[in-house]
Protein backbone atom coordinates (compact mmCIF):
# COMPACT_ATOMS: atom_id res chain seq x y z
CA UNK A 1 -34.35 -236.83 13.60
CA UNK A 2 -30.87 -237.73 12.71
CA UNK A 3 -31.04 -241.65 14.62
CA UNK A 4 -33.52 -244.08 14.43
CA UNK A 5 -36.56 -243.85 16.51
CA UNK A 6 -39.42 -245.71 17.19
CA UNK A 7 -42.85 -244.18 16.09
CA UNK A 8 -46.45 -245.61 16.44
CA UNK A 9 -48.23 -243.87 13.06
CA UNK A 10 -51.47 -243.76 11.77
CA UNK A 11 -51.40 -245.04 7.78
CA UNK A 12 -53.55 -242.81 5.95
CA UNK A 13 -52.75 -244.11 2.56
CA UNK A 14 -50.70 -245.40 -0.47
CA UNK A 15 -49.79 -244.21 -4.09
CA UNK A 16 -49.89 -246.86 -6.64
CA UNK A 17 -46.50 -248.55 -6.71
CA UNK A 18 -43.52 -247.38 -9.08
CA UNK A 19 -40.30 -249.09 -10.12
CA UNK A 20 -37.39 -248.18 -8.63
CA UNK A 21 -33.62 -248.81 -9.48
CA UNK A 22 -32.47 -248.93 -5.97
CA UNK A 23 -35.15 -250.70 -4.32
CA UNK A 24 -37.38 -252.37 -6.93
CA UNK A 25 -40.17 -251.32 -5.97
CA UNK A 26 -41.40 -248.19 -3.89
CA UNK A 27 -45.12 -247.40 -2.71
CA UNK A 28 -45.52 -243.59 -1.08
CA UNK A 29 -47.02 -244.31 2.02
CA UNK A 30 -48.95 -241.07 4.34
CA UNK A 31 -49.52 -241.32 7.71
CA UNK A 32 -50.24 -238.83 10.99
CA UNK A 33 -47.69 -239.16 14.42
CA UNK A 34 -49.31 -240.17 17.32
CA UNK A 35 -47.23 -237.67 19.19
CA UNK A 36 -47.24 -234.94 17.29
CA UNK A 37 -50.14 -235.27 15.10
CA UNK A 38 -48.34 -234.08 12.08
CA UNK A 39 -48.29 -235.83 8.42
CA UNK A 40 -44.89 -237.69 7.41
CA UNK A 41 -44.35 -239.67 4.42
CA UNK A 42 -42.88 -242.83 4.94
CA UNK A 43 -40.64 -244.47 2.33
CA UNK A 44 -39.11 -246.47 0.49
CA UNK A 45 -42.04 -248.93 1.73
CA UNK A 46 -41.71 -252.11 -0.49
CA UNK A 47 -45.23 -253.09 0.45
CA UNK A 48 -45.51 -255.93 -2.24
CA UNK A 49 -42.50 -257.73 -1.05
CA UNK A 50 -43.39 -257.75 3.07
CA UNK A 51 -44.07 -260.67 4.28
CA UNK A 52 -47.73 -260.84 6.26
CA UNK A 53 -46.53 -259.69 9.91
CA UNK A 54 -45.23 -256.47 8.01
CA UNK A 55 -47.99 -255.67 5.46
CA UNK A 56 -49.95 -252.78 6.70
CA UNK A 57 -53.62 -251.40 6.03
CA UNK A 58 -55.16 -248.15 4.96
CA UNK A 59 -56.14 -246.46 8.41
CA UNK A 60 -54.00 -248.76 10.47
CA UNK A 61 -51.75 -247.96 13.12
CA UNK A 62 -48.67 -249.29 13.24
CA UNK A 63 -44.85 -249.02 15.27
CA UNK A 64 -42.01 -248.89 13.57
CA UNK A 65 -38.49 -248.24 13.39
CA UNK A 66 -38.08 -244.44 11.35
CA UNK A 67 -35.38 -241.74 10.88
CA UNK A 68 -34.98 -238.28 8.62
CA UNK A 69 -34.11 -239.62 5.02
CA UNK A 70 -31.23 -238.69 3.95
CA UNK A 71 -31.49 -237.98 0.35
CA UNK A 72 -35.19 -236.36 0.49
CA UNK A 73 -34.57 -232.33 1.61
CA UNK A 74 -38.33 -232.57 2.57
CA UNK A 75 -38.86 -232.41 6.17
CA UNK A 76 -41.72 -234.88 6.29
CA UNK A 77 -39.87 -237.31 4.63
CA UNK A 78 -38.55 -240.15 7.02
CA UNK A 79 -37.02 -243.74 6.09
CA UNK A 80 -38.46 -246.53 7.68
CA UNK A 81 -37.32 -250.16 8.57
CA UNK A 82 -39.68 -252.58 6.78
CA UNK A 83 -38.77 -255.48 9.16
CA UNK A 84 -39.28 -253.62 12.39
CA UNK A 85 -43.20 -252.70 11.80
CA UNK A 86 -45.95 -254.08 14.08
CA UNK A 87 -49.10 -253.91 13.04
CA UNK A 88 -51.60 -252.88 15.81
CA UNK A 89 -55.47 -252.19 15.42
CA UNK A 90 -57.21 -250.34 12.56
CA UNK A 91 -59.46 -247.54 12.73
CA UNK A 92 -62.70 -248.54 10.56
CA UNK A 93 -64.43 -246.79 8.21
CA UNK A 94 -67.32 -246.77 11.06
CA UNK A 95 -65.42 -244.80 13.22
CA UNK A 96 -66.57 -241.50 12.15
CA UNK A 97 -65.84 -239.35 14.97
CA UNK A 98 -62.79 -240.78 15.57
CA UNK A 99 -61.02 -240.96 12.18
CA UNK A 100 -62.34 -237.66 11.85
CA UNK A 101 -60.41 -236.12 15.18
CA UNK A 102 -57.74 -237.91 14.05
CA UNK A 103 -57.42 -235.64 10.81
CA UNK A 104 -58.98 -231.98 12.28
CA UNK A 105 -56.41 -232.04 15.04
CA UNK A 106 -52.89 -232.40 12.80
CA UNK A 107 -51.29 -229.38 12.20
CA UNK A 108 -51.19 -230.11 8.62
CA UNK A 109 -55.05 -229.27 8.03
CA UNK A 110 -55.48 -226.34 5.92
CA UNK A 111 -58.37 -224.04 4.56
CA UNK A 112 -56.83 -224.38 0.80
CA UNK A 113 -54.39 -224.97 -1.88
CA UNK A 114 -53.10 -221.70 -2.07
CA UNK A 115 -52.60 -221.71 1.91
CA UNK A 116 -50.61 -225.23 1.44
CA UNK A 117 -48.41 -223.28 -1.10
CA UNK A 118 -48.17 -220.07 1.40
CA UNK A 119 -46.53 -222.82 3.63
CA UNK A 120 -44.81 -224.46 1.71
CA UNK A 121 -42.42 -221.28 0.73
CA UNK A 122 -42.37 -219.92 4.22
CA UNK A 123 -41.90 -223.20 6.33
CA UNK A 124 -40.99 -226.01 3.54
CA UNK A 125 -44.63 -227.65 4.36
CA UNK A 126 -44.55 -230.78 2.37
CA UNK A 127 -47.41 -232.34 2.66
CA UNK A 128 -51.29 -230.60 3.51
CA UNK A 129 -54.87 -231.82 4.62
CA UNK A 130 -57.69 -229.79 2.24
CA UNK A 131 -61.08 -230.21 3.30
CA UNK A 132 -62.84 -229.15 -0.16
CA UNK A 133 -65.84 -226.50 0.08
CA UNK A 134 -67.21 -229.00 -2.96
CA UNK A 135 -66.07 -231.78 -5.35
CA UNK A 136 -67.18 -229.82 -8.91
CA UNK A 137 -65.98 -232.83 -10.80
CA UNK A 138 -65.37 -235.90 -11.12
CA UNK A 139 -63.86 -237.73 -14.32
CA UNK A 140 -61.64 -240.93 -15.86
CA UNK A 141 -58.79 -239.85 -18.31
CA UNK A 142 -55.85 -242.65 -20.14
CA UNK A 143 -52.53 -242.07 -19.81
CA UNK A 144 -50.15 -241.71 -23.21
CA UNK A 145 -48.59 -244.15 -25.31
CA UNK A 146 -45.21 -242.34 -24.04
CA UNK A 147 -46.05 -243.36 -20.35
CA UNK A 148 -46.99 -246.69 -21.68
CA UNK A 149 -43.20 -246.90 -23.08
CA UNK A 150 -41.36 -245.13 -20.36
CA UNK A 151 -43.06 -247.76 -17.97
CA UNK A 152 -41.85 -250.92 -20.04
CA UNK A 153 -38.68 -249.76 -20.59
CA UNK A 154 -38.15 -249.23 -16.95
CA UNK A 155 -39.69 -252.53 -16.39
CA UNK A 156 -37.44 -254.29 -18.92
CA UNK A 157 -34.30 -252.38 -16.70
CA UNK A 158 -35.08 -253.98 -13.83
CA UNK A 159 -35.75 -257.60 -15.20
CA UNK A 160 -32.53 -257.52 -16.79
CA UNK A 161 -31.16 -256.34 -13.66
CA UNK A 162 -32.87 -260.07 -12.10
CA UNK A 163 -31.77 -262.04 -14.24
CA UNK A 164 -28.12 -260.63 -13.70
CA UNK A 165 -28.69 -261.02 -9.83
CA UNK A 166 -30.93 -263.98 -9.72
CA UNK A 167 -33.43 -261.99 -7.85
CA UNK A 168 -37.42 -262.39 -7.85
CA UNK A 169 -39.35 -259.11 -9.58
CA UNK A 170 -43.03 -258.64 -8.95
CA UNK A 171 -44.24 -257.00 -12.17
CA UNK A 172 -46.37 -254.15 -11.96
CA UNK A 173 -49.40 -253.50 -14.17
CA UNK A 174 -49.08 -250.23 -16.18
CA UNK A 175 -51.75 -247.90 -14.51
CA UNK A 176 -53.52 -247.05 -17.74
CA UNK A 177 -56.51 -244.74 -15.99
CA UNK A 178 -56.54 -241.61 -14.41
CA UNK A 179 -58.84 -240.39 -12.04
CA UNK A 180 -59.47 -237.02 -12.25
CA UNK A 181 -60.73 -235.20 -9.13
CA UNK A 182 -61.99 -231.22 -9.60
CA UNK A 183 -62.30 -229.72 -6.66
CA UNK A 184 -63.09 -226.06 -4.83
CA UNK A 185 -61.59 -224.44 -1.66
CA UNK A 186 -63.07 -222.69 0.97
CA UNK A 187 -60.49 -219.98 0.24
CA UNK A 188 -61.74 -216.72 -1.72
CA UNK A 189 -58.34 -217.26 -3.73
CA UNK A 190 -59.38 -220.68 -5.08
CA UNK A 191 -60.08 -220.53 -9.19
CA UNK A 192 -60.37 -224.41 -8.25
CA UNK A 193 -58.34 -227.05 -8.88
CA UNK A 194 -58.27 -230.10 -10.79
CA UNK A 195 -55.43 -233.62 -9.91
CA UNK A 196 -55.11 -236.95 -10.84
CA UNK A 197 -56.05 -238.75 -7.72
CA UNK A 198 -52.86 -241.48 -7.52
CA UNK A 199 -54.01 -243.66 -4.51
CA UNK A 200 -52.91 -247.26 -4.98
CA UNK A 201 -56.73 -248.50 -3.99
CA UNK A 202 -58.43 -246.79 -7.02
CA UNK A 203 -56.28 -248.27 -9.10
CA UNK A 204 -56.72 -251.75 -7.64
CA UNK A 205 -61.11 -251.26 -8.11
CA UNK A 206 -59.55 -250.43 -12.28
CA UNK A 207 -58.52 -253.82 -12.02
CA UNK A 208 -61.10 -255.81 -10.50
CA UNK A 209 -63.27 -254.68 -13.64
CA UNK A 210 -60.73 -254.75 -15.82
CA UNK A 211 -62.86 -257.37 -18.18
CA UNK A 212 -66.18 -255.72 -17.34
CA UNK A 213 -67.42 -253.64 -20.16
CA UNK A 214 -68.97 -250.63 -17.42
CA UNK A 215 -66.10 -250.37 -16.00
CA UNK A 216 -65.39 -247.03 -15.87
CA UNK A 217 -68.84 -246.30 -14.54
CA UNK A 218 -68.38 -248.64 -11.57
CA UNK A 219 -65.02 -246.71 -10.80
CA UNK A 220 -66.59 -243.23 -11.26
CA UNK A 221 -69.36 -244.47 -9.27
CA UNK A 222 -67.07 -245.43 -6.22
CA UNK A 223 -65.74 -242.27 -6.40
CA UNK A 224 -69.50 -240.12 -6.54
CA UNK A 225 -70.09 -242.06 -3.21
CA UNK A 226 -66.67 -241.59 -1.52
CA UNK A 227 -66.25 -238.16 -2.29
CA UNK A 228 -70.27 -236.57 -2.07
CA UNK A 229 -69.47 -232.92 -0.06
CA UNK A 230 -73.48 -233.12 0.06
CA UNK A 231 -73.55 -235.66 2.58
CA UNK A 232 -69.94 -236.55 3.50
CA UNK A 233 -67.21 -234.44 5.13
CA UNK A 234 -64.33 -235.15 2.33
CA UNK A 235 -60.44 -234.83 3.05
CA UNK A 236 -57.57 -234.64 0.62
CA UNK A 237 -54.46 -235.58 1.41
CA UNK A 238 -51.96 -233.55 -0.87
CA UNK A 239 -48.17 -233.83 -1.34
CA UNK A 240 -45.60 -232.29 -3.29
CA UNK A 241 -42.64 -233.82 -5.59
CA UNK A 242 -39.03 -234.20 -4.27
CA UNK A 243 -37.70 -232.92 -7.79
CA UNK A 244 -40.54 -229.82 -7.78
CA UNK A 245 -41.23 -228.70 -4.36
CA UNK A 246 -43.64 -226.03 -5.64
CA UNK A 247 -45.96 -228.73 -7.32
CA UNK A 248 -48.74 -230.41 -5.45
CA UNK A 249 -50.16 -233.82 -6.13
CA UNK A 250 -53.52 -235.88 -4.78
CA UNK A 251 -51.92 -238.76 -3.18
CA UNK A 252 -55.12 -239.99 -1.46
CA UNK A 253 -58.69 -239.04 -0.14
CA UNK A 254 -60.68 -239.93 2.66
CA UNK A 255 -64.67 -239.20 3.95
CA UNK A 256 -66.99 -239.39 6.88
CA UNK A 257 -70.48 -238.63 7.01
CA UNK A 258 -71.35 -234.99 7.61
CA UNK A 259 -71.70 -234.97 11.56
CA UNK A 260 -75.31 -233.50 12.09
CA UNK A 261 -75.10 -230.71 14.79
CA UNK A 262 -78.09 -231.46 17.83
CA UNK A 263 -80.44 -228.07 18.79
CA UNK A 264 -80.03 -226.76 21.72
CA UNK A 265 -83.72 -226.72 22.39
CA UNK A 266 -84.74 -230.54 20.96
């Protein structure tokens, strides 16, 4: 998809936010086609700066203008005109069935990790659905003093860079947590696997207790509920890294209650 096309998408999630040289600010954003039912990634999405009529929702749909990007050799990876987005309805989190149809029919659900990998070297498969066997863990780590400074000193780049243009900057606060997610495939080739889960929502429920002494066990208690494979059908939404294709990140993680199967003979 050399030209731009329209697209009505599904908006599955988004990463926390990162600075960007060339556009400020960029949030990862995950989504399903409506007509093909396949995951894209849609970005550069400056979702801070977009004015109300543009400013979309976790498991909303939404048209917009999209195209191939040009500098991202993954093939989910399309560019996408902020200003031509209309925001239609949203699928709610008491939709069961339907947000669950939604993610068992894309072609990008697989059994594992090590089947998203098989994928990703034969067909350059950039992006995966992994419906754990079980959650085996579920914990809060910091990130370094070195992060800490590489994020600054970014941060100071682009402020400079505002002052020299006369252009507004949103700062960012430095995501200081990590939320670790250890998980097991139903895959006889899973040793299990354990990823920092990097969904901008998370990180937004850090800092709404940010003063409250427990608040690490609120967080990890959020997370116990969301992601129970005892009662609730969990889905992780997985992408690689432009600069290390064979390297798989958590981008974001969804749930529905476990759908109870009716006898035959009730």
């Amino acid at each position: 998809m050399d030209v731009w096309q329209e697209k009505r998408l599904l908006v599955l999630g988004m990463t926390y936010p990162n600075y960007s040289s060339k556009y400020t600010e960029n949030v990862c954003t995950g989504a399903i086609e409506e007509d093909t039912c396949r995951l894209v990634r849609i970005h550069p999405v400056p979702l801070r700066y977009l004015d109300e009529d543009h400013s979309f929702k976790t498991f909303q749909w939404i048209r917009a203008r999209v195209a191939s990007h040009p500098n991202d050799p993954r093939p989910e990876s399309l560019r996408i005109d902020p200003q031509s987005i209309v925001l239609e309805q949203v699928v709610s989190s008491k939709e069961h069935a339907l947000r669950r149809k939604l993610l068992e029919q894309s072609p990008h659900l697989v059994r594992s990790v090590e089947e998203l990998l098989e994928r990703q070297k034969r067909d350059r498969v950039s992006l995966g659905i992994v419906k754990p066997k079980a959650i085996t863990g579920l914990r809060i780590g910091r990130r370094t003093a070195t992060e800490r400074a590489e994020w600054l000193q970014k941060e100071a780049e682009l402020l400079s860079q505002e002052n020299l243009f006369g252009e507004r900057m949103k700062r960012l606060d430095f995501p200081e947590l990590k939320f670790l997610v250890e998980w097991s495939c139903d895959d006889p080739r899973c040793s299990g696997h354990e990823m920092s889960l990097l969904e901008w929502g998370l990180h937004e429920l850090a800092r709404k207790y940010r003063y409250d002494p427990d608040r690490e066990a609120k967080v990890l208690k959020a997370m116990h509920r969301r992601l129970d494979t005892q009662h609730r059908d969990v889905y992780l939404f997985l992408g690689n890294f432009r600069d290390r294709l064979y390297n798989f990140g958590l981008m974001g993680a969804t749930s529905v209650p476990i759908q109870i199967q009716e006898s035959l003979f009730d």
